[in-house]
N, C-alpha and C. Protein backbone atom coordinates (compact mmCIF):
# COMPACT_ATOMS: atom_id res chain seq x y z
N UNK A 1 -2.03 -2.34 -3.76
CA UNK A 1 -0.84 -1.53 -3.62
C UNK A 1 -0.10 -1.37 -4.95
N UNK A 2 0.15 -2.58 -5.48
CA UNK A 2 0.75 -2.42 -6.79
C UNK A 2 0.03 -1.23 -8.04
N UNK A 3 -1.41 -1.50 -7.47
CA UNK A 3 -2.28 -0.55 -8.82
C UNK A 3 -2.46 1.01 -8.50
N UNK A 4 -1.37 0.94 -7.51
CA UNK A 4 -1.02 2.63 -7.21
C UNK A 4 0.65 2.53 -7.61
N UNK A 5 1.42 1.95 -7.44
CA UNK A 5 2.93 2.21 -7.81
C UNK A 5 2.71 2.55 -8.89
N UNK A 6 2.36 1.30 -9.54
CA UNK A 6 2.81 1.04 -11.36
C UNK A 6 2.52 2.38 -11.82
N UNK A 7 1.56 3.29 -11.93
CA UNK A 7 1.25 4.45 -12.27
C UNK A 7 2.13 5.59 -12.44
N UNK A 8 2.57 5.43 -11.27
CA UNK A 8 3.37 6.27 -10.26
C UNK A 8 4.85 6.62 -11.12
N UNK A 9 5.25 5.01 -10.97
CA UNK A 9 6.43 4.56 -11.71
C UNK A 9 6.77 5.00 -13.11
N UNK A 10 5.55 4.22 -13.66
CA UNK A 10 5.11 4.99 -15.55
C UNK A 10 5.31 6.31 -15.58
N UNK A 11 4.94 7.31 -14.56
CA UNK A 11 5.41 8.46 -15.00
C UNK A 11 6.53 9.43 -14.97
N UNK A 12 7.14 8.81 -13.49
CA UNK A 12 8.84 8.55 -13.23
C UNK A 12 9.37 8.33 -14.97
N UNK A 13 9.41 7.33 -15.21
CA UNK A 13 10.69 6.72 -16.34
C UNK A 13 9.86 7.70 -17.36
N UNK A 14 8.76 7.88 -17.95
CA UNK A 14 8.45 8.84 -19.20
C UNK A 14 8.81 9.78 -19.17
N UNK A 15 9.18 10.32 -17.88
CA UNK A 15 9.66 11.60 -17.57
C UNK A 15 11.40 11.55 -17.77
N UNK A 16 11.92 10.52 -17.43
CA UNK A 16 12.67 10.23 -17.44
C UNK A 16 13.37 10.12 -18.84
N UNK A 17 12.33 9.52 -19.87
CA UNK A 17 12.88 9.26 -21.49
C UNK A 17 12.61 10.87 -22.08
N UNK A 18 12.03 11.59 -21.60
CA UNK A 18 11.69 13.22 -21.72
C UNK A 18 13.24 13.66 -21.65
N UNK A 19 13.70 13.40 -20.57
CA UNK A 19 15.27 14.03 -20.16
C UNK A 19 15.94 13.25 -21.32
N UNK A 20 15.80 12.04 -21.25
CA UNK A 20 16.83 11.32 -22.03
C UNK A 20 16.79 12.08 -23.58
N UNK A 21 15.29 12.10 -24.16
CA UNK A 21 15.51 12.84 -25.35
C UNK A 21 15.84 13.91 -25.56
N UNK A 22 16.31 14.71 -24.55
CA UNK A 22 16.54 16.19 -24.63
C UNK A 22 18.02 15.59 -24.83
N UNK A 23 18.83 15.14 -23.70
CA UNK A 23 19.99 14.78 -24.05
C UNK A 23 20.58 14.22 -25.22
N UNK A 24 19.84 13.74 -26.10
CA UNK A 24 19.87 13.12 -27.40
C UNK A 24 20.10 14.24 -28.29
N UNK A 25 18.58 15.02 -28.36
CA UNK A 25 18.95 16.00 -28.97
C UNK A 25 19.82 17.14 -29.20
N UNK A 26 19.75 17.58 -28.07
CA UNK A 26 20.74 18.93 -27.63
C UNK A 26 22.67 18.19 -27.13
N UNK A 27 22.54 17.26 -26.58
CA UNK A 27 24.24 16.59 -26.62
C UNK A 27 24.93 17.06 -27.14
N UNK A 28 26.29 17.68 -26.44
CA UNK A 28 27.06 18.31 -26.61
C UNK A 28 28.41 17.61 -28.07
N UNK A 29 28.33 16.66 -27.73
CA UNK A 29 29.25 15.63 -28.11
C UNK A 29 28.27 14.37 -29.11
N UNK A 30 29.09 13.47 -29.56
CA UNK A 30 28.55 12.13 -29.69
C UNK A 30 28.42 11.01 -29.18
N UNK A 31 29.42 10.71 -27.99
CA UNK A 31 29.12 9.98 -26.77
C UNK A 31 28.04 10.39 -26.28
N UNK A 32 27.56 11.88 -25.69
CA UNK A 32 26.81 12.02 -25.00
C UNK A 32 25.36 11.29 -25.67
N UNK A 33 25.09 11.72 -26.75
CA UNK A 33 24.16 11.04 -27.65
C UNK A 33 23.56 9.58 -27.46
N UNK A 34 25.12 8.92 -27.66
CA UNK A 34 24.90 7.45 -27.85
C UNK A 34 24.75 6.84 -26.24
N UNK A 35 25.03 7.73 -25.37
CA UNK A 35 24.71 7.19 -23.86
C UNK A 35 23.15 7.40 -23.45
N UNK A 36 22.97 8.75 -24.17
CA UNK A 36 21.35 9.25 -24.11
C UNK A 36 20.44 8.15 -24.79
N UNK A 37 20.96 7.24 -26.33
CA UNK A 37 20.64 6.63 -26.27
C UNK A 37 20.13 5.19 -25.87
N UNK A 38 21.02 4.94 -25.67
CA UNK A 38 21.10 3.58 -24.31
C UNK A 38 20.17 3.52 -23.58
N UNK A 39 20.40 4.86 -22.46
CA UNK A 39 19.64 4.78 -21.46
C UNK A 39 17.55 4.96 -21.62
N UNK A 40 17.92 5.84 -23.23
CA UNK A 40 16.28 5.86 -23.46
C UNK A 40 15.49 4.68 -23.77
N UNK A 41 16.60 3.79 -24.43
CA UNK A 41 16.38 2.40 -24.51
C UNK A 41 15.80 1.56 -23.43
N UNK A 42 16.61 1.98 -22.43
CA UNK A 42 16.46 1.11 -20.83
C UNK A 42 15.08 2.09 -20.40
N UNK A 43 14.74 3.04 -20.59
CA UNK A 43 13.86 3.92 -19.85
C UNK A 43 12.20 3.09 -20.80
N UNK A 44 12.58 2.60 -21.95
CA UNK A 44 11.61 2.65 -23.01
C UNK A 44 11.01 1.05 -22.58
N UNK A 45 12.17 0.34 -22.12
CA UNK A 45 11.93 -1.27 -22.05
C UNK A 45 11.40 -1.24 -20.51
N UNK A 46 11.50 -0.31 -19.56
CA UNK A 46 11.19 -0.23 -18.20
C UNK A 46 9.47 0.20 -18.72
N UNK A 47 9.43 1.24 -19.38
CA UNK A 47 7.68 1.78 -19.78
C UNK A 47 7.49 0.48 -20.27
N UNK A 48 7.74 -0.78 -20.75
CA UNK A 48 7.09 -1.43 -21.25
C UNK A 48 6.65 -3.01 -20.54
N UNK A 49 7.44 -3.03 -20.03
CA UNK A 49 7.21 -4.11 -18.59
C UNK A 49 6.56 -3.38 -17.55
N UNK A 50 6.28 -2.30 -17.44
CA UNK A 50 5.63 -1.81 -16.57
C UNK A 50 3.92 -1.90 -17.14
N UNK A 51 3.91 -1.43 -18.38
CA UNK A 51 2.87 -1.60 -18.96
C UNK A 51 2.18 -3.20 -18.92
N UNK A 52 3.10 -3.83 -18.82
CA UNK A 52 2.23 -5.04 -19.26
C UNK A 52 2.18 -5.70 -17.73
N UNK A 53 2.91 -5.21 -16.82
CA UNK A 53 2.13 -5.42 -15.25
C UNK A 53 0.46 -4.77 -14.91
N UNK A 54 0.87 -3.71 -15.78
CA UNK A 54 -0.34 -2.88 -15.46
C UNK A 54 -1.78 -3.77 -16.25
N UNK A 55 -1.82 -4.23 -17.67
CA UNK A 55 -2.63 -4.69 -18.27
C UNK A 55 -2.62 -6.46 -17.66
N UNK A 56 -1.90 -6.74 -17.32
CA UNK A 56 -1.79 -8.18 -17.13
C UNK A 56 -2.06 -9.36 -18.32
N UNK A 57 -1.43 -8.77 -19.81
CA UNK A 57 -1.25 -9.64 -20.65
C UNK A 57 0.04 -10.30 -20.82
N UNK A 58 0.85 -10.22 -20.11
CA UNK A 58 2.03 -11.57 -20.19
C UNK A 58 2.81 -11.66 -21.12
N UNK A 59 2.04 -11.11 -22.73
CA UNK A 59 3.39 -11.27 -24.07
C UNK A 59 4.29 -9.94 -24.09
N UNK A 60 4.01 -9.37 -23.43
CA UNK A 60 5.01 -7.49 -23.40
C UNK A 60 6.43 -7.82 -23.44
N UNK A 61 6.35 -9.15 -22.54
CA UNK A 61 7.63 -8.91 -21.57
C UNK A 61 9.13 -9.53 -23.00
N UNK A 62 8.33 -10.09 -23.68
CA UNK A 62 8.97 -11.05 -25.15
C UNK A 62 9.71 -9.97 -25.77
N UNK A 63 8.83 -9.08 -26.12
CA UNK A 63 8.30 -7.51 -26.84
C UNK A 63 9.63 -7.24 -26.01
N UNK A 64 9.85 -6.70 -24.78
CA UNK A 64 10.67 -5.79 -24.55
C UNK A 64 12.32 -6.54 -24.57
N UNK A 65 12.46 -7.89 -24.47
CA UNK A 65 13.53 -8.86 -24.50
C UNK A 65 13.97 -7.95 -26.27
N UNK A 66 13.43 -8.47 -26.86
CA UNK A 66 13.47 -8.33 -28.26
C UNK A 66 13.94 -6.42 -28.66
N UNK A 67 13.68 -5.57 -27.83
CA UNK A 67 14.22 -4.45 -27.97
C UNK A 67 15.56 -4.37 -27.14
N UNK A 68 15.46 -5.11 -25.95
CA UNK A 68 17.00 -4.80 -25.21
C UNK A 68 18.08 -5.19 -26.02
N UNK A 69 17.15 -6.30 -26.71
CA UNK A 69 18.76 -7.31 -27.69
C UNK A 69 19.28 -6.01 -29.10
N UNK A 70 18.11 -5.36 -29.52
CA UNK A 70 18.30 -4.27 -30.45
C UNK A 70 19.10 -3.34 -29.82
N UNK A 71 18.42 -2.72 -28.76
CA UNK A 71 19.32 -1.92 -27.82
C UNK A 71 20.89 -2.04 -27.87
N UNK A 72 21.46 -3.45 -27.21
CA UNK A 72 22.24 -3.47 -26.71
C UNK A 72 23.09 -3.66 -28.50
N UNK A 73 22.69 -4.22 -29.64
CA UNK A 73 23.69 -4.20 -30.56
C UNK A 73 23.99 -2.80 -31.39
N UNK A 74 22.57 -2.06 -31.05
CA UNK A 74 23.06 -0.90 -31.57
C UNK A 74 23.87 0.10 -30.76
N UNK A 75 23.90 -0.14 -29.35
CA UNK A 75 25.18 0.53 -28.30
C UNK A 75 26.53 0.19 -28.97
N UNK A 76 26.39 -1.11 -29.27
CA UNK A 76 28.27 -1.57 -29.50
C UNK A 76 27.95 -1.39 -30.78
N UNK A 77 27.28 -1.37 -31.68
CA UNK A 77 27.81 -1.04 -33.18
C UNK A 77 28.27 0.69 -33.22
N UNK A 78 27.50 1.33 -32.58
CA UNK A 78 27.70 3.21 -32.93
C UNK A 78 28.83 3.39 -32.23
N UNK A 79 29.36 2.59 -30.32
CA UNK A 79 30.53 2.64 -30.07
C UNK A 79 31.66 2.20 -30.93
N UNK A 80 31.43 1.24 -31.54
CA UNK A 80 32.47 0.78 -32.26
C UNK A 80 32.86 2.02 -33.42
N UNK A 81 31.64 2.19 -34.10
CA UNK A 81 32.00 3.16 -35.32
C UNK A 81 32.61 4.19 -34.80
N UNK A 82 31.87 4.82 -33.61
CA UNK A 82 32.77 5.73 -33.09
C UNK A 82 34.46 6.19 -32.95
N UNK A 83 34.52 4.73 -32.28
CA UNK A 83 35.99 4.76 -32.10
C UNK A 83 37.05 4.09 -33.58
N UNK A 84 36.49 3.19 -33.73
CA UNK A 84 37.34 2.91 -34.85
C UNK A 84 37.03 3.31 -36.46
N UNK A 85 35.67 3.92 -36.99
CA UNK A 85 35.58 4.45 -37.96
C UNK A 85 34.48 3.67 -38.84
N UNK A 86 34.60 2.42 -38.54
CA UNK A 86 34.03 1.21 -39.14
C UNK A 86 33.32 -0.01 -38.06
N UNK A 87 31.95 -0.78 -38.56
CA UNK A 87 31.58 -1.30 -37.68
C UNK A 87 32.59 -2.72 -37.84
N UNK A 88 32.64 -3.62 -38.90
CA UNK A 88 32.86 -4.66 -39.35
C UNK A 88 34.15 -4.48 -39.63
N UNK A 89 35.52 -4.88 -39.30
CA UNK A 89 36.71 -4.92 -39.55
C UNK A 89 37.27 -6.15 -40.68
């Protein structure tokens, strides 16, 4: 059962980081951008735990820890610059 989801799924979220990069690109604003980014982030770390269900090698999952933590500091550093001008006060 699983070796029919996972497939399934993988092409859900790629499709999904498809939208997200359109929103990236074309974004009206710069919030919109930096939310597009986020979420392509989350769409990118979902393709990648999915992937490594699919192969059943076990180190992916390190791999994708290691991008959420990138992820998540580059959300609050571009919010920050955003709003206040500067990352580091």
């Amino acid at each position: 059962m699983i070796a029919f989801v996972v497939p399934i799924a993988m092409l859900l979220f790629a499709l999904a980081a498809l939208m997200n990069l359109y929103r990236l690109l074309i974004g009206p604003d710069m919030t919109d951008r930096i939310l597009a980014l986020d979420t392509l982030m989350i769409n990118t770390i979902a393709l990648i735990v999915l992937a490594d269900i699919r192969m059943g090698i076990g180190f992916l999952f390190e791999a994708a820890l290691l991008i959420a933590l990138m992820g998540f500091v580059s959300t609050v550093a571009m919010s920050k610059y955003l709003l206040r001008g500067d990352v580091i006060e």
